[in-house]
PDB file of N, CA and C in Angstrom:
ATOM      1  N   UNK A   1      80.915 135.078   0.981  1.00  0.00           N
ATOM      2  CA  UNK A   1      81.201 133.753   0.474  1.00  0.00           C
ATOM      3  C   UNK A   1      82.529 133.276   1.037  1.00  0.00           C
ATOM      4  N   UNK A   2      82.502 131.965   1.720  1.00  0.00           N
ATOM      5  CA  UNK A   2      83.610 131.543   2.164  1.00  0.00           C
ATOM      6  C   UNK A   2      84.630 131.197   1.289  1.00  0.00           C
ATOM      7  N   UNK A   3      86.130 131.330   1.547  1.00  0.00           N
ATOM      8  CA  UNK A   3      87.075 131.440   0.617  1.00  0.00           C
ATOM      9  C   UNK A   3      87.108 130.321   0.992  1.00  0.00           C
ATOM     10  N   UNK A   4      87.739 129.586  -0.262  1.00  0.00           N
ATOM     11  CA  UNK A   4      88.433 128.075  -0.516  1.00  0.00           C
ATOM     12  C   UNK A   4      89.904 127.983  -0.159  1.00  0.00           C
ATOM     13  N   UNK A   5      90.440 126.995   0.460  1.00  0.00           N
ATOM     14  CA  UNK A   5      91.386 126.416   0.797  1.00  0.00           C
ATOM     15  C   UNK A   5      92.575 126.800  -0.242  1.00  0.00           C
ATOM     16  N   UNK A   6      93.833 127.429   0.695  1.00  0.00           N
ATOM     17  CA  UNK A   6      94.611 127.406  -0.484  1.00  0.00           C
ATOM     18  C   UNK A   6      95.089 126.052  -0.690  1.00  0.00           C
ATOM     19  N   UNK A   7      95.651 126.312  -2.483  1.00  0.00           N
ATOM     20  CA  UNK A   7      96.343 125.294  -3.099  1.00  0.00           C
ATOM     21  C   UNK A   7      97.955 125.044  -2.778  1.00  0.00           C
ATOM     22  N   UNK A   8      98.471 125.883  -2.012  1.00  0.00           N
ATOM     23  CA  UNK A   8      99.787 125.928  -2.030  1.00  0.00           C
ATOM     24  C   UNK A   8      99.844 126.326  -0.494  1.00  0.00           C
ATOM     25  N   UNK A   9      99.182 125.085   0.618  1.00  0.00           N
ATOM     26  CA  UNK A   9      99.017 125.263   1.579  1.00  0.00           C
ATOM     27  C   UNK A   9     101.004 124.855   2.156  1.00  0.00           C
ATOM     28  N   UNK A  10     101.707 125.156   3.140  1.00  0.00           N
ATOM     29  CA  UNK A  10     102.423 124.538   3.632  1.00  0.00           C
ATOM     30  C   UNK A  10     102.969 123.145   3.888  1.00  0.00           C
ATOM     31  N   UNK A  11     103.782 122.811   3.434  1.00  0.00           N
ATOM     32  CA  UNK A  11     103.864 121.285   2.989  1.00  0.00           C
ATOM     33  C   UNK A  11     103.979 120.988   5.032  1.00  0.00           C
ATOM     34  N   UNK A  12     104.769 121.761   5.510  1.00  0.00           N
ATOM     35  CA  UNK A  12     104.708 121.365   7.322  1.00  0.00           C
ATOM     36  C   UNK A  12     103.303 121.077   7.929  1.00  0.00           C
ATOM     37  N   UNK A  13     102.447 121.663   7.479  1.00  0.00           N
ATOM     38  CA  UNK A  13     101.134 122.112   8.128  1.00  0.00           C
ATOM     39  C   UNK A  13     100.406 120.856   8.474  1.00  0.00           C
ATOM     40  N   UNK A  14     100.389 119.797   7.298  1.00  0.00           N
ATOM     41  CA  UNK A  14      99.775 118.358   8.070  1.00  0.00           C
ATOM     42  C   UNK A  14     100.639 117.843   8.779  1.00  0.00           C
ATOM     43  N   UNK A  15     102.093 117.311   8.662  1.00  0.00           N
ATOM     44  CA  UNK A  15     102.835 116.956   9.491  1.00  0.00           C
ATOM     45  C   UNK A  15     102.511 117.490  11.259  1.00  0.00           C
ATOM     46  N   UNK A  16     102.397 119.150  11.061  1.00  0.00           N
ATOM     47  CA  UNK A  16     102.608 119.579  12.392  1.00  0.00           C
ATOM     48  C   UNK A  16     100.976 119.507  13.159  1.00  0.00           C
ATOM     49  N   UNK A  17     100.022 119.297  12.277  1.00  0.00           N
ATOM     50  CA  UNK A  17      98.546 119.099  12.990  1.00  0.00           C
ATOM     51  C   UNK A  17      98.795 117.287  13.211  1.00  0.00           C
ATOM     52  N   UNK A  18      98.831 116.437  12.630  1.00  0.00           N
ATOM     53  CA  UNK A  18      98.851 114.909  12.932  1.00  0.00           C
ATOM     54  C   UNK A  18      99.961 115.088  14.455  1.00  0.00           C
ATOM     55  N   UNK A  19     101.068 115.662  14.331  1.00  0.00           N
ATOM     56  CA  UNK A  19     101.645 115.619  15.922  1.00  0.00           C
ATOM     57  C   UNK A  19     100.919 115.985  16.714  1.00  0.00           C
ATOM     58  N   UNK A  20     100.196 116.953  17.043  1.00  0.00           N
ATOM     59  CA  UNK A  20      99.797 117.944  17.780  1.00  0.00           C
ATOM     60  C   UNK A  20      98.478 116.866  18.387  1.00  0.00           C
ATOM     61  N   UNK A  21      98.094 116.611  17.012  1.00  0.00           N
ATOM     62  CA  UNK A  21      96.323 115.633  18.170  1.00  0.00           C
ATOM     63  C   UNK A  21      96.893 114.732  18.513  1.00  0.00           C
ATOM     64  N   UNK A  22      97.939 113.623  17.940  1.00  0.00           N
ATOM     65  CA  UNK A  22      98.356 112.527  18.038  1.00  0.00           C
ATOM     66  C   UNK A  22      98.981 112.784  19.828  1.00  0.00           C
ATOM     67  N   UNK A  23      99.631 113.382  20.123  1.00  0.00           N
ATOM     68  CA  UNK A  23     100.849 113.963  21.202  1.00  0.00           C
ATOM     69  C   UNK A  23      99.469 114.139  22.264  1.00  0.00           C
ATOM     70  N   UNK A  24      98.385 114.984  21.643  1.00  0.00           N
ATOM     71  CA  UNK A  24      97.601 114.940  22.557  1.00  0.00           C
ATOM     72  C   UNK A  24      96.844 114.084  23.300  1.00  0.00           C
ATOM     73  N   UNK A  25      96.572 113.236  21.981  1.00  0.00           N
ATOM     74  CA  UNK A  25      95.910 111.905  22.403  1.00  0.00           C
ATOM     75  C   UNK A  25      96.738 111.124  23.684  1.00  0.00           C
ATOM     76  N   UNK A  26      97.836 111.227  23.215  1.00  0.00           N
ATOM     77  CA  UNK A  26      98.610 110.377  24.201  1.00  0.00           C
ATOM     78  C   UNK A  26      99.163 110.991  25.688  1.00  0.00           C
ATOM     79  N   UNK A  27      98.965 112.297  25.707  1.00  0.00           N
ATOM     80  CA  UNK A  27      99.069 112.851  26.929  1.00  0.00           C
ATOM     81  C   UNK A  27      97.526 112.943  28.017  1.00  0.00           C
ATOM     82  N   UNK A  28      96.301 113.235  27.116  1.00  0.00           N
ATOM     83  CA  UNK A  28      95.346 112.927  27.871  1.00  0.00           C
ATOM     84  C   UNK A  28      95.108 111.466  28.488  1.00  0.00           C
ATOM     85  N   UNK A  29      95.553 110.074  27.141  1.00  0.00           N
ATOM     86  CA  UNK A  29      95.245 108.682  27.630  1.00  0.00           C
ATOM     87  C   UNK A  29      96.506 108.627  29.027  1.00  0.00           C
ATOM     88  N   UNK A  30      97.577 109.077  29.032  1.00  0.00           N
ATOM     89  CA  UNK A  30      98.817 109.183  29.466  1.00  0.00           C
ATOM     90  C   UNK A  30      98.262 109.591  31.352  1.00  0.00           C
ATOM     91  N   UNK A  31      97.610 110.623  31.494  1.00  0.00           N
ATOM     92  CA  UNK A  31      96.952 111.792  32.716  1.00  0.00           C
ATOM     93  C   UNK A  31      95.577 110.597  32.875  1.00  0.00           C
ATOM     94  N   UNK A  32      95.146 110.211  32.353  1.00  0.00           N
ATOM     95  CA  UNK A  32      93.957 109.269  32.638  1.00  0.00           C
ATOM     96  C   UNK A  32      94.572 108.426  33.494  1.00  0.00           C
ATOM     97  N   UNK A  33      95.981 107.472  33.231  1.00  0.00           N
ATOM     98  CA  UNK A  33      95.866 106.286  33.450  1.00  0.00           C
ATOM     99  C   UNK A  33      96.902 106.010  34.725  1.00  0.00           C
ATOM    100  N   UNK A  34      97.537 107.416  35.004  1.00  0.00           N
ATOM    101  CA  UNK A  34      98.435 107.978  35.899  1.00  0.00           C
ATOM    102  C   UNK A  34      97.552 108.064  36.966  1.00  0.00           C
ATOM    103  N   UNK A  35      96.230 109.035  36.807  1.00  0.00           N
ATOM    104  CA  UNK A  35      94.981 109.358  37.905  1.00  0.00           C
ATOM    105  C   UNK A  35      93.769 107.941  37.980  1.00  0.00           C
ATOM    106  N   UNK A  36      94.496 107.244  37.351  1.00  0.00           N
ATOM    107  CA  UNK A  36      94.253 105.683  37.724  1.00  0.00           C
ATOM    108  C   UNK A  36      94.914 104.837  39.280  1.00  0.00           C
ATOM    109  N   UNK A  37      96.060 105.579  38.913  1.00  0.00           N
ATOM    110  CA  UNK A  37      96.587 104.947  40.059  1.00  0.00           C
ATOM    111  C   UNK A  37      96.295 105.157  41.735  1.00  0.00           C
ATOM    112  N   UNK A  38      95.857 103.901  42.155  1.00  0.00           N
ATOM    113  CA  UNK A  38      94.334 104.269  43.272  1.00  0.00           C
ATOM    114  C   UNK A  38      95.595 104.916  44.365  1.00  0.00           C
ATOM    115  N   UNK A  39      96.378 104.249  44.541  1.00  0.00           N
ATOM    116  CA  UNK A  39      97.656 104.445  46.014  1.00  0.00           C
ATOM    117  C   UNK A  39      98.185 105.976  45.704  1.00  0.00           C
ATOM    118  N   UNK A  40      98.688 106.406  44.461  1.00  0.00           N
ATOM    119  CA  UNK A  40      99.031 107.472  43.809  1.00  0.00           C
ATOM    120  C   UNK A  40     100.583 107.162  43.667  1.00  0.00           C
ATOM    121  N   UNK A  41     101.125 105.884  43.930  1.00  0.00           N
ATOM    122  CA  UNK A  41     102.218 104.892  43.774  1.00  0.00           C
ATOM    123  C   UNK A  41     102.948 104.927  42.198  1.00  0.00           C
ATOM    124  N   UNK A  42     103.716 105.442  41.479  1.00  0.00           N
ATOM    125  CA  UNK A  42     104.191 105.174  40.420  1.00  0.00           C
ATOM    126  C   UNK A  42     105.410 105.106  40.034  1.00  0.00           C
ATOM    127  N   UNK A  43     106.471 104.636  39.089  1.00  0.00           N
ATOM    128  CA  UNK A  43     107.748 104.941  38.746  1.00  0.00           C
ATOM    129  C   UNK A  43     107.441 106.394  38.326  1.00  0.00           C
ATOM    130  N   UNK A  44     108.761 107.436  38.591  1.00  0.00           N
ATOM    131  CA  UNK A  44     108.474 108.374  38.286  1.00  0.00           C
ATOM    132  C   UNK A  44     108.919 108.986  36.942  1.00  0.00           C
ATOM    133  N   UNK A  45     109.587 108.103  36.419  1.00  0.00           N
ATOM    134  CA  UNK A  45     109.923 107.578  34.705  1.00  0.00           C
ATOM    135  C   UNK A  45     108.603 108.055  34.115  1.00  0.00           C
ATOM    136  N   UNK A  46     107.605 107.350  34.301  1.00  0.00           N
ATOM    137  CA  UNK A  46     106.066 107.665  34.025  1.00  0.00           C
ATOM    138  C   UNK A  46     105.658 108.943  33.429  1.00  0.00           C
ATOM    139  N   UNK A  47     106.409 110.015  34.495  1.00  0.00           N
ATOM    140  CA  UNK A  47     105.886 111.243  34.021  1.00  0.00           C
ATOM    141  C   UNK A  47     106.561 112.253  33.338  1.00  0.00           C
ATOM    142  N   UNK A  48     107.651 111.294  32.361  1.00  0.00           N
ATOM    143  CA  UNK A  48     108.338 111.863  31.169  1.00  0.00           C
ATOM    144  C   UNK A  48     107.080 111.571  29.585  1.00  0.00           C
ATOM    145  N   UNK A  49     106.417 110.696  30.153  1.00  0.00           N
ATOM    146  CA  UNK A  49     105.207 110.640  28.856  1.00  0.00           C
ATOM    147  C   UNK A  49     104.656 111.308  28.973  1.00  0.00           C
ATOM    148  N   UNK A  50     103.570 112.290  29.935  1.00  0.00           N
ATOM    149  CA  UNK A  50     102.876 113.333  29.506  1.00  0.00           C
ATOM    150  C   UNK A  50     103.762 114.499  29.584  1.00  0.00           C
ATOM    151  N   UNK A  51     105.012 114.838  30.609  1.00  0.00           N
ATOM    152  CA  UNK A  51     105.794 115.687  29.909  1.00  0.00           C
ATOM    153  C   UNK A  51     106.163 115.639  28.520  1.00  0.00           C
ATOM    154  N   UNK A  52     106.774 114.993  27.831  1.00  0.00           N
ATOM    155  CA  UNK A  52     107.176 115.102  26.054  1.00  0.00           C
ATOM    156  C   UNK A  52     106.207 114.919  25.429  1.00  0.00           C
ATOM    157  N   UNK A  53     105.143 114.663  25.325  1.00  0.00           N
ATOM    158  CA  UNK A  53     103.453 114.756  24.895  1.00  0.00           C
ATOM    159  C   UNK A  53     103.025 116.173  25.097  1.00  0.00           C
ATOM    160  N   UNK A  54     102.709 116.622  26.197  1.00  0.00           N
ATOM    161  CA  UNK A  54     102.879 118.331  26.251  1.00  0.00           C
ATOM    162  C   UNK A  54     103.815 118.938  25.750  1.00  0.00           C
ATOM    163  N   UNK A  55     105.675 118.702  25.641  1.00  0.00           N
ATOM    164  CA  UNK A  55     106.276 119.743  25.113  1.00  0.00           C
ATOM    165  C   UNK A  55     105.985 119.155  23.370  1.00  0.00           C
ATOM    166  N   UNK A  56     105.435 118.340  22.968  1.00  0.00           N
ATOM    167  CA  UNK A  56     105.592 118.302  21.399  1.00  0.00           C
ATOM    168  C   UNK A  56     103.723 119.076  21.417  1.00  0.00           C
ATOM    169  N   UNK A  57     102.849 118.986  21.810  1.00  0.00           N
ATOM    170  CA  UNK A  57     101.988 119.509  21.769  1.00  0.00           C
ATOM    171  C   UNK A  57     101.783 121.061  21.574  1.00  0.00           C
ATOM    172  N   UNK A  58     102.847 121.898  22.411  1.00  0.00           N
ATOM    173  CA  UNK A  58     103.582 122.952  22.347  1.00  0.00           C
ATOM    174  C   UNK A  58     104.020 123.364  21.385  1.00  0.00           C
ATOM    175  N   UNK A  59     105.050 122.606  21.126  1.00  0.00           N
ATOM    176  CA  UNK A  59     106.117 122.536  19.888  1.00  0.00           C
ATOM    177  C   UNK A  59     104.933 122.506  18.506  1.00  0.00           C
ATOM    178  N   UNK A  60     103.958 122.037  18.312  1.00  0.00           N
ATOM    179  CA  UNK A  60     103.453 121.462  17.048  1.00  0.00           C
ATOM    180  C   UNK A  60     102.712 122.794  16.730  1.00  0.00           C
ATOM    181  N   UNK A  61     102.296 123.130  18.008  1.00  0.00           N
ATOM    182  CA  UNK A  61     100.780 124.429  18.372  1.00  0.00           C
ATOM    183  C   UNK A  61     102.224 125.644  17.706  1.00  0.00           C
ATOM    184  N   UNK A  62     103.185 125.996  18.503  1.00  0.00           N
ATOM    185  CA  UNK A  62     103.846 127.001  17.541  1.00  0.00           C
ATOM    186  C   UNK A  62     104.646 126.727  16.211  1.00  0.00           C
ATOM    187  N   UNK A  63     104.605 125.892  15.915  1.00  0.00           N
ATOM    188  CA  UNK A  63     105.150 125.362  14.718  1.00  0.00           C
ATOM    189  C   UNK A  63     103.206 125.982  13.410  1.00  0.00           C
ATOM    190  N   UNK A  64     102.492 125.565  14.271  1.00  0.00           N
ATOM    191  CA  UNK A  64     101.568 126.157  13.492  1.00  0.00           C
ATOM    192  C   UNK A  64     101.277 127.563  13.214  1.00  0.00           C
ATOM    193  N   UNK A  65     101.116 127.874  14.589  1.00  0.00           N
ATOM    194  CA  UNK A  65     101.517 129.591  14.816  1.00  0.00           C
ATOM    195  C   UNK A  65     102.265 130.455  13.574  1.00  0.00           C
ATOM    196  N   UNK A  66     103.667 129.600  13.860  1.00  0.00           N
ATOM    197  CA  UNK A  66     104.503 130.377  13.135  1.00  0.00           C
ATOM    198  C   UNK A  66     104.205 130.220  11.890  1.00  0.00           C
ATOM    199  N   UNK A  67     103.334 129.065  11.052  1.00  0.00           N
ATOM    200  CA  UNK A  67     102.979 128.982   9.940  1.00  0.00           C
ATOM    201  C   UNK A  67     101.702 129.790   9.132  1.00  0.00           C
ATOM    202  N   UNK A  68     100.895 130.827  10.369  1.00  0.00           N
ATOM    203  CA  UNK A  68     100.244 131.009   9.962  1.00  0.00           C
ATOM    204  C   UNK A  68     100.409 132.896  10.318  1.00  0.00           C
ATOM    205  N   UNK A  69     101.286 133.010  11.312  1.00  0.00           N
ATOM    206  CA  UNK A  69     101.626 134.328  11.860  1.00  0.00           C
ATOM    207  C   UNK A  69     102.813 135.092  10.763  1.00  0.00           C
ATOM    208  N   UNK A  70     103.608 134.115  11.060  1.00  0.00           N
ATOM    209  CA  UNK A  70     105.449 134.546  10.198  1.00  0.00           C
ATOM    210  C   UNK A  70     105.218 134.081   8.626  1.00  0.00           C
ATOM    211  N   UNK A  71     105.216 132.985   8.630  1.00  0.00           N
ATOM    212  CA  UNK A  71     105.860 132.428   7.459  1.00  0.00           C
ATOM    213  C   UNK A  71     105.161 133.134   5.935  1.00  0.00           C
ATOM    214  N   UNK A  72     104.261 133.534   6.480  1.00  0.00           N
ATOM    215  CA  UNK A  72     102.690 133.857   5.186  1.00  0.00           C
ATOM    216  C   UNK A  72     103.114 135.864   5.190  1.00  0.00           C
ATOM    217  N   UNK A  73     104.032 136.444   6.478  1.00  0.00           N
ATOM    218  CA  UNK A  73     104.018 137.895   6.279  1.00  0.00           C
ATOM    219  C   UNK A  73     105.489 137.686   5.452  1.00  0.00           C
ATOM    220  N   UNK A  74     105.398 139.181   4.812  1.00  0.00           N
ATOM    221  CA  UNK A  74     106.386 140.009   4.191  1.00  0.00           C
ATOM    222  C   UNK A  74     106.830 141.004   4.095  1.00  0.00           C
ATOM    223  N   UNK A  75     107.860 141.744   3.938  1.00  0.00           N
ATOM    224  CA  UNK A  75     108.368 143.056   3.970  1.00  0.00           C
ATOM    225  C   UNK A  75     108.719 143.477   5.643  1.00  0.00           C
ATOM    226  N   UNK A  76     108.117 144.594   5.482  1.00  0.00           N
ATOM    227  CA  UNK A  76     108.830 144.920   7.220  1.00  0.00           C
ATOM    228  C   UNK A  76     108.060 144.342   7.889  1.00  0.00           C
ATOM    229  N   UNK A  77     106.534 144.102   8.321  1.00  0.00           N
ATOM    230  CA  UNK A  77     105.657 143.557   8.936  1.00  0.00           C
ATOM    231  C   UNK A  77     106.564 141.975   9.314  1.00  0.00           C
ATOM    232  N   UNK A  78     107.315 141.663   9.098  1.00  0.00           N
ATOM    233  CA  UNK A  78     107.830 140.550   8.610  1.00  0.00           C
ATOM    234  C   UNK A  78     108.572 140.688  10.271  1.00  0.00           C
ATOM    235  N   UNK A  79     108.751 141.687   9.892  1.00  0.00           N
ATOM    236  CA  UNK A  79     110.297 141.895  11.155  1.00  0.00           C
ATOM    237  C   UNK A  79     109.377 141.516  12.875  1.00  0.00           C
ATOM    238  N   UNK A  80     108.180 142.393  12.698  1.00  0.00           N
ATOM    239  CA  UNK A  80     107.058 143.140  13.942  1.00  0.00           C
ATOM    240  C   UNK A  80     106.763 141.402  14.303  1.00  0.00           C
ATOM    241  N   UNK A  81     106.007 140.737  13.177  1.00  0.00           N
ATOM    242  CA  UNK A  81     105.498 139.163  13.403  1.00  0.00           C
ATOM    243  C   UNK A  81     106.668 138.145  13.824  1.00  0.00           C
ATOM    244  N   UNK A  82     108.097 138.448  13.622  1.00  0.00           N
ATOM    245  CA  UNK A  82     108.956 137.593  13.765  1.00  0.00           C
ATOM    246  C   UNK A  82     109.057 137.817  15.596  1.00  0.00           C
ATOM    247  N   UNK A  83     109.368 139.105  15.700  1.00  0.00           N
ATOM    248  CA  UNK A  83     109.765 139.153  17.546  1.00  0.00           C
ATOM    249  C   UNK A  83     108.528 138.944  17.889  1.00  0.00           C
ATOM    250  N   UNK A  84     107.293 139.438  17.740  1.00  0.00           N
ATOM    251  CA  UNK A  84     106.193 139.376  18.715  1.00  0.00           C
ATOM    252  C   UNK A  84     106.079 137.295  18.425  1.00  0.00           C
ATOM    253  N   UNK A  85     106.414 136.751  17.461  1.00  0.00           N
ATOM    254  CA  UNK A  85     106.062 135.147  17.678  1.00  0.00           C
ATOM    255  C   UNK A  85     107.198 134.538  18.781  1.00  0.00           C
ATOM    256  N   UNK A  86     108.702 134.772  18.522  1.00  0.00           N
ATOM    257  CA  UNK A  86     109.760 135.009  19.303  1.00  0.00           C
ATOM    258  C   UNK A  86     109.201 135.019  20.635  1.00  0.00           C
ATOM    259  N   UNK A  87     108.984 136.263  21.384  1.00  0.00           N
ATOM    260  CA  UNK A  87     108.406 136.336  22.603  1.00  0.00           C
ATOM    261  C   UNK A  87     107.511 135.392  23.131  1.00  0.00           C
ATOM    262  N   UNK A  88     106.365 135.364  22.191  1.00  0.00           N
ATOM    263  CA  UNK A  88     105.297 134.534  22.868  1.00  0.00           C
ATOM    264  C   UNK A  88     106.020 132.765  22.585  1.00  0.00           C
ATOM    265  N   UNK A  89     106.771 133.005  21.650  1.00  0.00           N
ATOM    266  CA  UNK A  89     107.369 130.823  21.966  1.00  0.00           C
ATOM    267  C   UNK A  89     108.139 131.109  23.034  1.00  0.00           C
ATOM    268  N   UNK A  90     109.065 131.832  23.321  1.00  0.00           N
ATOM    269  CA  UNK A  90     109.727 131.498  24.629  1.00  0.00           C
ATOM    270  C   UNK A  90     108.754 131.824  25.577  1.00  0.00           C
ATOM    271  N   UNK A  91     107.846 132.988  25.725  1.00  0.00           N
ATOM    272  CA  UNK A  91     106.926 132.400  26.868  1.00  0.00           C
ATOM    273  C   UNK A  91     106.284 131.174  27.520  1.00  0.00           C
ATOM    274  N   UNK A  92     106.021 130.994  26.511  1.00  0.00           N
ATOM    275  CA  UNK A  92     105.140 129.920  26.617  1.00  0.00           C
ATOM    276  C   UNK A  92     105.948 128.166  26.948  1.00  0.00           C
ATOM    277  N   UNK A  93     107.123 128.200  26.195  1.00  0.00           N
ATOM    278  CA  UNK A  93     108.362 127.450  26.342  1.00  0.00           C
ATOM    279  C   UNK A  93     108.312 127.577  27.736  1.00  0.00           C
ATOM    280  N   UNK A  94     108.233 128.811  28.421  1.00  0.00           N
ATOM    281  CA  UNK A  94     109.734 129.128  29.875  1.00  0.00           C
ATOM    282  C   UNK A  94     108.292 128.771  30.960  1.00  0.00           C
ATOM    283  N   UNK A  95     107.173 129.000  30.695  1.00  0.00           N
ATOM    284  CA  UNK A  95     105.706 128.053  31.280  1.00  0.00           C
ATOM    285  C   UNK A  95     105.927 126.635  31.528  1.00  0.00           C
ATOM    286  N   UNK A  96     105.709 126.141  30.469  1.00  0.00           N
ATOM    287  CA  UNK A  96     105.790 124.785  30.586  1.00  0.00           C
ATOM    288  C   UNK A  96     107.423 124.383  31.076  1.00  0.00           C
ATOM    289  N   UNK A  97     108.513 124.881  30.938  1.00  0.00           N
ATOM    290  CA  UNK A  97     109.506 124.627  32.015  1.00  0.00           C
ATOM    291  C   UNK A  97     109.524 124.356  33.197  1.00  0.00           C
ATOM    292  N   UNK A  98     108.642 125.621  33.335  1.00  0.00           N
ATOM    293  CA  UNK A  98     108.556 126.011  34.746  1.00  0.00           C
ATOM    294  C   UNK A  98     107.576 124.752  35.521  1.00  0.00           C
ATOM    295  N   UNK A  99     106.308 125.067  34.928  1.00  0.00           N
ATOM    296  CA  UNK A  99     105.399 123.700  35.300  1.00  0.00           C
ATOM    297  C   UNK A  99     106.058 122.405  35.635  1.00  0.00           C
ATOM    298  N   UNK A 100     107.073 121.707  34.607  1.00  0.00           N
ATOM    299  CA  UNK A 100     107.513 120.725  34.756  1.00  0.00           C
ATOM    300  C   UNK A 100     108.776 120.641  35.779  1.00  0.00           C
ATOM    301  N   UNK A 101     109.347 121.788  35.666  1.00  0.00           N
ATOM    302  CA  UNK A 101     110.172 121.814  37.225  1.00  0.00           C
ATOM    303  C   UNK A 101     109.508 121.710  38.528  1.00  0.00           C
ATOM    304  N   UNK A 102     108.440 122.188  38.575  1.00  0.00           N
ATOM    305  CA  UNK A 102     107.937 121.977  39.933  1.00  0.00           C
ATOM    306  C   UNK A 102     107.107 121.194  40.149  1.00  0.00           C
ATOM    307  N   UNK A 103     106.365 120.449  39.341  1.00  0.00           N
ATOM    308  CA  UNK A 103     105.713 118.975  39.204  1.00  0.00           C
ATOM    309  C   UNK A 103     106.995 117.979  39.486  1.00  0.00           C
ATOM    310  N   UNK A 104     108.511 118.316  39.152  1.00  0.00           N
ATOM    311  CA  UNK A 104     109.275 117.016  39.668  1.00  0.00           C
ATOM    312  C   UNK A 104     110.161 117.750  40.980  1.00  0.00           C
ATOM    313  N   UNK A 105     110.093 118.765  41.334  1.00  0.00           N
ATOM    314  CA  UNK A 105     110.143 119.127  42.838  1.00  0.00           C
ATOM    315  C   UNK A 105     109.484 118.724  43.459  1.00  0.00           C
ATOM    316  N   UNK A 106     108.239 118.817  43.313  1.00  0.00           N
ATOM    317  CA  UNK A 106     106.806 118.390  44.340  1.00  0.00           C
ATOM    318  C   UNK A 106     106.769 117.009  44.814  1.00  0.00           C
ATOM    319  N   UNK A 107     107.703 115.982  43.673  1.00  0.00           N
ATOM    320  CA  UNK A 107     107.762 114.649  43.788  1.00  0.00           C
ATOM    321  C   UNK A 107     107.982 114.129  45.155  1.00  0.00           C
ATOM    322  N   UNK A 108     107.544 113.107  45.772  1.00  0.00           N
ATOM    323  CA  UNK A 108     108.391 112.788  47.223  1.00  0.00           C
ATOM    324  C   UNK A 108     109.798 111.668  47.049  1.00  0.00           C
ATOM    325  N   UNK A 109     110.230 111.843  47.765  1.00  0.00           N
ATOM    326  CA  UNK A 109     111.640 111.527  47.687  1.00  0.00           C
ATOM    327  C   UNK A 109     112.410 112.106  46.758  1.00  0.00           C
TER     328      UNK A 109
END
């Protein structure tokens, strides 16, 4: 039998899901309308919107993580879930760095 929803869900938890699709929404309409452009001609201002759309997309995805990995353990397990979430946000952080450094290297001029 499927368990019911807790009552004393995380007050962050809608906040950080409404960013996350919202951020998304606007980074996919964002990559649509960029790969619109027939010449491939753009200000390159432009591609700070699907960059900060991806890093809050990021940001929202471990903000959930951590709400469902860390925040819910206790005792020593507490300690094991804190570095192993640690690791994987800066991974994943030092990714999308990286990505976005060399998407504005690649730029011409």
């Amino acid at each position: 039998m499927p368990e019911r929803p807790s009552q004393h869900t995380h007050p962050w938890r809608k906040p950080l899901l409404a960013a996350e699709f919202i951020a998304l929404a606007i980074l996919i309409a964002s990559m649509a309308l960029l790969g619109r452009s027939g010449d491939g001609q753009f200000h390159t201002g432009w591609l700070l919107v699907p960059a900060i759309a991806s890093l809050v997309v990021f940001a929202s995805f471990l903000g959930l993580m951590h709400l469902r990995w860390v925040a819910t353990t206790e005792g020593r397990q507490s300690r094991v879930h804190k570095l192993l979430f640690g690791l994987l946000a800066l991974t994943m952080l030092s990714v999308w760095a990286f990505a976005i450094a060399q998407t504005w290297q690649s730029l011409p001029g």
